[in-house]
N, C-alpha and C. Protein backbone atom coordinates (compact mmCIF):
# COMPACT_ATOMS: atom_id res chain seq x y z
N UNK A 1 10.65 57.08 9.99
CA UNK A 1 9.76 57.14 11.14
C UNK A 1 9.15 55.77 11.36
N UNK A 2 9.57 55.24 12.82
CA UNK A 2 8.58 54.19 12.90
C UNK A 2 7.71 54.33 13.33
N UNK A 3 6.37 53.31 13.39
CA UNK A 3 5.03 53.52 14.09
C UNK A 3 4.91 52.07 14.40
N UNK A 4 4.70 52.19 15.99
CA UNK A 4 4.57 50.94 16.25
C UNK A 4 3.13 50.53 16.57
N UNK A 5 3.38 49.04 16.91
CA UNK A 5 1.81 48.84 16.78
C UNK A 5 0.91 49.18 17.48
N UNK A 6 1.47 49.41 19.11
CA UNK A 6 0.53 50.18 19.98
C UNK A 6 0.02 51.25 19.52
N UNK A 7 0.84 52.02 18.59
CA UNK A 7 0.31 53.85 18.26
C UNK A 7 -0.78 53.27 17.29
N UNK A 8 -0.64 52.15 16.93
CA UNK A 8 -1.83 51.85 15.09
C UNK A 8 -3.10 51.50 16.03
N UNK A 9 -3.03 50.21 17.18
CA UNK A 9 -4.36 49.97 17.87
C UNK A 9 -4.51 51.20 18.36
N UNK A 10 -4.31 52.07 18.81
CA UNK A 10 -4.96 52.97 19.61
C UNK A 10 -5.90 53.43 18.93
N UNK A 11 -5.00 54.04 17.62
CA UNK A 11 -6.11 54.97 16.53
C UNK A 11 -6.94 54.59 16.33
N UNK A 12 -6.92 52.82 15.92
CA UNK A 12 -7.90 52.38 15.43
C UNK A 12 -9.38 52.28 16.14
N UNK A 13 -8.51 51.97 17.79
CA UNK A 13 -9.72 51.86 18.89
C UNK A 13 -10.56 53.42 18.86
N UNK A 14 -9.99 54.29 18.68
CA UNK A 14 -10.82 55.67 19.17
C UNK A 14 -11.40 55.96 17.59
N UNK A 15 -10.73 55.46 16.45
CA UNK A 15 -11.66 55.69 15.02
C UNK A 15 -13.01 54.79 15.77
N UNK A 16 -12.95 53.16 15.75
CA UNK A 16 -14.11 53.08 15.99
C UNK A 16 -15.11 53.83 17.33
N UNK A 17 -14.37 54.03 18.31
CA UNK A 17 -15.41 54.73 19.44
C UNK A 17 -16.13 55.60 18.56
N UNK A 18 -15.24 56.59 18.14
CA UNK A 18 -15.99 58.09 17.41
C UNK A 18 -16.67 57.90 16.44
N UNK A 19 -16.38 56.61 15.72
CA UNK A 19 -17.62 56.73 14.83
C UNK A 19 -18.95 55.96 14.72
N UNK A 20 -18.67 55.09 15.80
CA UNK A 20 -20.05 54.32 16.27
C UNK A 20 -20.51 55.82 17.03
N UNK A 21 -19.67 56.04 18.14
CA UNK A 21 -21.00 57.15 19.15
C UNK A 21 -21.14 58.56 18.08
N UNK A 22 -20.59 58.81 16.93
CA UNK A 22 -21.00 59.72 15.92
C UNK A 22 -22.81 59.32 15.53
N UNK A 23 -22.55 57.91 14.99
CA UNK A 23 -23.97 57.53 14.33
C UNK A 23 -24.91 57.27 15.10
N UNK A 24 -24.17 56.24 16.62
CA UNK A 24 -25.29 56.15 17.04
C UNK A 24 -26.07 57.13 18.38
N UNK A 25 -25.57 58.34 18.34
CA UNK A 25 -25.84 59.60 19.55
C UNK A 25 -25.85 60.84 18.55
N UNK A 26 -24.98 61.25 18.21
CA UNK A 26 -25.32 62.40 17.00
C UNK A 26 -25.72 62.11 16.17
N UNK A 27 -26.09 61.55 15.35
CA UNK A 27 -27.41 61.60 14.17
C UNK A 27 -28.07 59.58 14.60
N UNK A 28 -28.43 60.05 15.39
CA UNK A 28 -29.98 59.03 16.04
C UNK A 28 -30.89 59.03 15.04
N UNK A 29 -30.84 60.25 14.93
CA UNK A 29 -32.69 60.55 13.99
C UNK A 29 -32.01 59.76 12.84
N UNK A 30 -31.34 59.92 12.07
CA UNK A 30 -31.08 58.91 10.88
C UNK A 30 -31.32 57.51 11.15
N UNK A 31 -30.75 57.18 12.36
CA UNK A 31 -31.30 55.87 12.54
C UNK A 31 -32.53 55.17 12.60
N UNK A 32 -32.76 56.01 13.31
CA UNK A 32 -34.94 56.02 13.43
C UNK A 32 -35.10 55.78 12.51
N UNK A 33 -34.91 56.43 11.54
CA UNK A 33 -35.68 56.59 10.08
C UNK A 33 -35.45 54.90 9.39
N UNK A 34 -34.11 54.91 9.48
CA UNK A 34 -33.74 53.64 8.50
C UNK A 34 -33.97 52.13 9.16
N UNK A 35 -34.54 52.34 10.60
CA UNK A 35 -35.07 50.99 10.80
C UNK A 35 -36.14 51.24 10.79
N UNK A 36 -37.76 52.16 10.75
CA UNK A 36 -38.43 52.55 10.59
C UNK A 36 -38.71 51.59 8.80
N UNK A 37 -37.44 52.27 7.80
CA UNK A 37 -37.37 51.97 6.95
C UNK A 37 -37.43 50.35 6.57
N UNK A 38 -36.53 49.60 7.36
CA UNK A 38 -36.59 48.51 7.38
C UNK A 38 -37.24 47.62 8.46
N UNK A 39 -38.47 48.24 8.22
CA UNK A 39 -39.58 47.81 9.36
C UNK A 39 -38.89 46.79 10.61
N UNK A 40 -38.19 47.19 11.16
CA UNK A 40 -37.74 46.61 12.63
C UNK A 40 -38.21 47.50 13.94
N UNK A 41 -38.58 47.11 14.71
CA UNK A 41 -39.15 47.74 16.01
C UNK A 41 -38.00 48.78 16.74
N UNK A 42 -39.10 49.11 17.87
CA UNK A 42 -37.78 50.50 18.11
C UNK A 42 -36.90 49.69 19.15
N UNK A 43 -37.56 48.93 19.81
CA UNK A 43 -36.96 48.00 20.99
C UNK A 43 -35.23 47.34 20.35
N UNK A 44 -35.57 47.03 19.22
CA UNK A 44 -34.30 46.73 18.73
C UNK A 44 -33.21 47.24 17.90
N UNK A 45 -33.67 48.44 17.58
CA UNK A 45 -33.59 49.77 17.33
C UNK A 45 -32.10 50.56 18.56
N UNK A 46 -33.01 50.12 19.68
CA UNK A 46 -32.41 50.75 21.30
C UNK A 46 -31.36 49.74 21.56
N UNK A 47 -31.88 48.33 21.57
CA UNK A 47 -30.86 47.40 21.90
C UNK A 47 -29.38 47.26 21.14
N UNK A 48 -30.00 47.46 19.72
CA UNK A 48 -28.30 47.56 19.07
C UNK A 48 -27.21 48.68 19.07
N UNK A 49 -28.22 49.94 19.50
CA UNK A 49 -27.07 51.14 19.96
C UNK A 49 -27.23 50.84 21.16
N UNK A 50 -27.23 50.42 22.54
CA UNK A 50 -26.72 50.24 23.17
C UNK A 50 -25.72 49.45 22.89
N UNK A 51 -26.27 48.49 22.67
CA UNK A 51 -24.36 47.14 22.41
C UNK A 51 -23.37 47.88 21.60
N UNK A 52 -23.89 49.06 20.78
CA UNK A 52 -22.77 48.79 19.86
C UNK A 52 -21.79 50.25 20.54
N UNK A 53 -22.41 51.00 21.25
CA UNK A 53 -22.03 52.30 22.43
C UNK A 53 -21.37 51.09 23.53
N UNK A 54 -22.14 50.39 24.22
CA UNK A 54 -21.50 49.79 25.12
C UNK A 54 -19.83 48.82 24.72
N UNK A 55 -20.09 48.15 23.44
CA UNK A 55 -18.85 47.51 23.30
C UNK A 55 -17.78 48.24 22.52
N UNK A 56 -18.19 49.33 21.76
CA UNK A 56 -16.85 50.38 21.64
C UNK A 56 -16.47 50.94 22.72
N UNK A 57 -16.96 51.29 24.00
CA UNK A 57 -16.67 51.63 24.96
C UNK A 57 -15.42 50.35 25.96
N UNK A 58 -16.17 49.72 25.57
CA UNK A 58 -15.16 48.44 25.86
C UNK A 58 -14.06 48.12 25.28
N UNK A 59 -14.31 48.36 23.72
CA UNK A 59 -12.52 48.55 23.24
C UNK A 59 -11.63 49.32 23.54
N UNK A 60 -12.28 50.79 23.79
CA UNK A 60 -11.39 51.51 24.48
C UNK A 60 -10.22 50.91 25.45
N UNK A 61 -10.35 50.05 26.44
CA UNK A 61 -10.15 49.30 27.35
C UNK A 61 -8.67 48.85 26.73
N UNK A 62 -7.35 49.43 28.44
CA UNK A 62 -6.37 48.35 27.51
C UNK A 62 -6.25 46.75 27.96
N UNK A 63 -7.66 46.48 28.56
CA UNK A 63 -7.53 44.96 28.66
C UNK A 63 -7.96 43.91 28.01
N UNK A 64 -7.25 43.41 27.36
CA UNK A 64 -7.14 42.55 26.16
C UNK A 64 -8.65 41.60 26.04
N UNK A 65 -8.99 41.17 27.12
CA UNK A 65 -9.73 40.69 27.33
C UNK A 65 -11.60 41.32 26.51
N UNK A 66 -11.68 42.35 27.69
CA UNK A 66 -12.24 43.37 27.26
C UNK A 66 -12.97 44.25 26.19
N UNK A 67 -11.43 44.26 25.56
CA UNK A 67 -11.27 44.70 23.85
C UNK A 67 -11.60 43.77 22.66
N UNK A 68 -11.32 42.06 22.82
CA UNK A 68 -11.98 41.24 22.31
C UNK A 68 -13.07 41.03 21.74
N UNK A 69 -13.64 41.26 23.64
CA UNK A 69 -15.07 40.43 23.89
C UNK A 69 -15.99 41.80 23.00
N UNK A 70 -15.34 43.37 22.93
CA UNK A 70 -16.08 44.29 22.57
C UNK A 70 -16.23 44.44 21.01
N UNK A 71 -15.04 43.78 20.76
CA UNK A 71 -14.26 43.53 19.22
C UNK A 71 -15.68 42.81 18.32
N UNK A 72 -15.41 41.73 19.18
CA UNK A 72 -16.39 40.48 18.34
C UNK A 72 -18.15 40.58 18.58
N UNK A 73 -17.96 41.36 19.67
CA UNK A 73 -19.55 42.43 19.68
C UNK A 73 -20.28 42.78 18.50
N UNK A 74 -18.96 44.01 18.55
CA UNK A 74 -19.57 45.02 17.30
C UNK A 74 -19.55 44.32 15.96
N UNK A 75 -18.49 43.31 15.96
CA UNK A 75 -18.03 42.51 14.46
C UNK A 75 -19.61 41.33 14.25
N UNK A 76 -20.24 40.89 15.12
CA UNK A 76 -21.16 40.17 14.92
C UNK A 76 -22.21 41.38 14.79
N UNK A 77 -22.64 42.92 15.39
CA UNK A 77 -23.49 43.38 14.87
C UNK A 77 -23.41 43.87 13.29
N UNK A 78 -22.16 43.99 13.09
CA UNK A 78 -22.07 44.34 11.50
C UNK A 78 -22.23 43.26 10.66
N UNK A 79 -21.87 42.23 10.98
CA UNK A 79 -22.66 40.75 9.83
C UNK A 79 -23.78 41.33 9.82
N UNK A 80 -24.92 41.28 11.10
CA UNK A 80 -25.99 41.62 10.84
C UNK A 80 -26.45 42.44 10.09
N UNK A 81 -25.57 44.03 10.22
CA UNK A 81 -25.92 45.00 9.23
C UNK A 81 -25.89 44.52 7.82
N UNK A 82 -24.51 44.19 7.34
CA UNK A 82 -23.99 43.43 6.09
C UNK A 82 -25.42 42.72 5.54
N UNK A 83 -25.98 41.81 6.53
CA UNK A 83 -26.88 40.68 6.19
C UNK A 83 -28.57 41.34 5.80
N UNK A 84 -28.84 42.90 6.90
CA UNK A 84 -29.70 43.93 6.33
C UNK A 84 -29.79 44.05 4.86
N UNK A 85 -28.44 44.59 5.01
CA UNK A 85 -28.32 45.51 3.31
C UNK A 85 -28.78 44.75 2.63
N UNK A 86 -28.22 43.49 2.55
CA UNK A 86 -28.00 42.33 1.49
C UNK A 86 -29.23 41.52 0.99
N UNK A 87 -30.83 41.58 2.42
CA UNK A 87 -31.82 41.09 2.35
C UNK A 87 -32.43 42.26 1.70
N UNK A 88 -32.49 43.68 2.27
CA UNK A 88 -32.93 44.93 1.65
C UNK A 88 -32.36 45.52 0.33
N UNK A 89 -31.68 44.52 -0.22
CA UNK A 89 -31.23 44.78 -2.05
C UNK A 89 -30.51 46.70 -2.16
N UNK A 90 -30.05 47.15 -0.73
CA UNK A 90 -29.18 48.29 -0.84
C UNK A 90 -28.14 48.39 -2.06
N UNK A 91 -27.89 49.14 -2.81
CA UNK A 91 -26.88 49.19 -3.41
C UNK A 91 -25.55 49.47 -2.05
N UNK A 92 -24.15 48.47 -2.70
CA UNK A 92 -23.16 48.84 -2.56
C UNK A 92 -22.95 49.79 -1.24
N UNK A 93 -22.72 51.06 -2.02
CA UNK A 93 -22.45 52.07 -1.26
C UNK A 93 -22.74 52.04 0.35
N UNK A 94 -24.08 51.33 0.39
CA UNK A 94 -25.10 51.58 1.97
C UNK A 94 -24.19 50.25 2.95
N UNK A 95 -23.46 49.56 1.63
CA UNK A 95 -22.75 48.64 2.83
C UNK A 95 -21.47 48.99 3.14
N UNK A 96 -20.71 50.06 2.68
CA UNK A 96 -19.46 50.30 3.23
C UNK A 96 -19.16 50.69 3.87
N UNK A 97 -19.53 51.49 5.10
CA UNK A 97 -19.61 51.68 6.76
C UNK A 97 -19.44 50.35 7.90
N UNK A 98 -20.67 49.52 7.31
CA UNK A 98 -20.54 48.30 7.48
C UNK A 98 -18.94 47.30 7.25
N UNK A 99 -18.83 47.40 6.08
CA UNK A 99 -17.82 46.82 5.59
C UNK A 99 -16.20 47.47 6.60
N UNK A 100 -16.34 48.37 6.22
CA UNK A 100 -14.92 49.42 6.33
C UNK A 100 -15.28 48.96 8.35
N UNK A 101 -15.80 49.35 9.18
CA UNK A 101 -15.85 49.30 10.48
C UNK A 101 -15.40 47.40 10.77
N UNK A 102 -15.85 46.93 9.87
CA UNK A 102 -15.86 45.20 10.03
C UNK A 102 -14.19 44.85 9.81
N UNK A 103 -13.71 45.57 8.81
CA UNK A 103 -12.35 45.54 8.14
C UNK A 103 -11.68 45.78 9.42
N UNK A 104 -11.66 46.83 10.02
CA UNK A 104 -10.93 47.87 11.27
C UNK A 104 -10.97 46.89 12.51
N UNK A 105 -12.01 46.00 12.53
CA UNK A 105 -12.32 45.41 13.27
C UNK A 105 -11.18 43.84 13.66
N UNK A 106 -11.68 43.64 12.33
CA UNK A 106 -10.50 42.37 12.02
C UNK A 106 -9.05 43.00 12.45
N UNK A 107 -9.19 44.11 12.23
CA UNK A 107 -7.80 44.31 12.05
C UNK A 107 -6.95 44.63 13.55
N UNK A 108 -7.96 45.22 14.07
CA UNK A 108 -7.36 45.19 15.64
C UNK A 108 -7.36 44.17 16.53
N UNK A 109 -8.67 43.03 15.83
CA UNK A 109 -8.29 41.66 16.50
C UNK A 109 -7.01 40.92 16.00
N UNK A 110 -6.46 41.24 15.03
CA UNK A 110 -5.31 40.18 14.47
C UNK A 110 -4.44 40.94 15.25
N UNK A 111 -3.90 41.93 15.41
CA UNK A 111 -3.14 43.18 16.27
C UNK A 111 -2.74 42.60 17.48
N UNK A 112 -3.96 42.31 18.06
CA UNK A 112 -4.15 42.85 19.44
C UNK A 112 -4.28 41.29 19.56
């Protein structure tokens, strides 16, 4: 069986849609809590689920362009996350969402 690479970006594009708008629309309240936690305001709180809803929405997109610019979006908000954990002494574990979405990320930019 082959699988070509269009069938691999696709998946990959709708893994990340579903699991950014999983975290950041179905469990919100978790989020609250954990920037709450890491004393950051709600204003920015709002601003990063928007970008990060707005530019998976954008990968969706089959225009290359598009998918990039949405690519390197979300890939610069996850440094940030990465750079959270890492100032907030998280164990491990709290960064591999981070990590694993950043991985997926790379990976549809080298792809695509």
């Amino acid at each position: 069986m082959i699988i070509h690479s269009t069938t691999i970006l696709s998946v990959i594009k709708i893994l990340l849609f579903v699991s950014l708008f999983f975290v950041w629309v179905v469990r919100y309240e978790n989020i609250k809590k954990e920037f709450i936690l890491y004393k950051f305001p709600a204003w920015l709180r709002d601003l990063v689920g928007i970008l990060k809803v707005s530019f998976s929405i954008m990968i969706l997109f089959n225009d290359n362009y598009l998918s990039t610019i949405g690519c390197l979006g979300i890939l610069g908000l996850m440094v940030g996350a990465i750079m959270t954990h890492l100032r907030m002494k998280n164990p491990f574990q709290k960064m591999i969402p981070a990590l694993s979405l950043s991985t997926m990320l790379l990976l549809l930019l080298y792809l695509s």
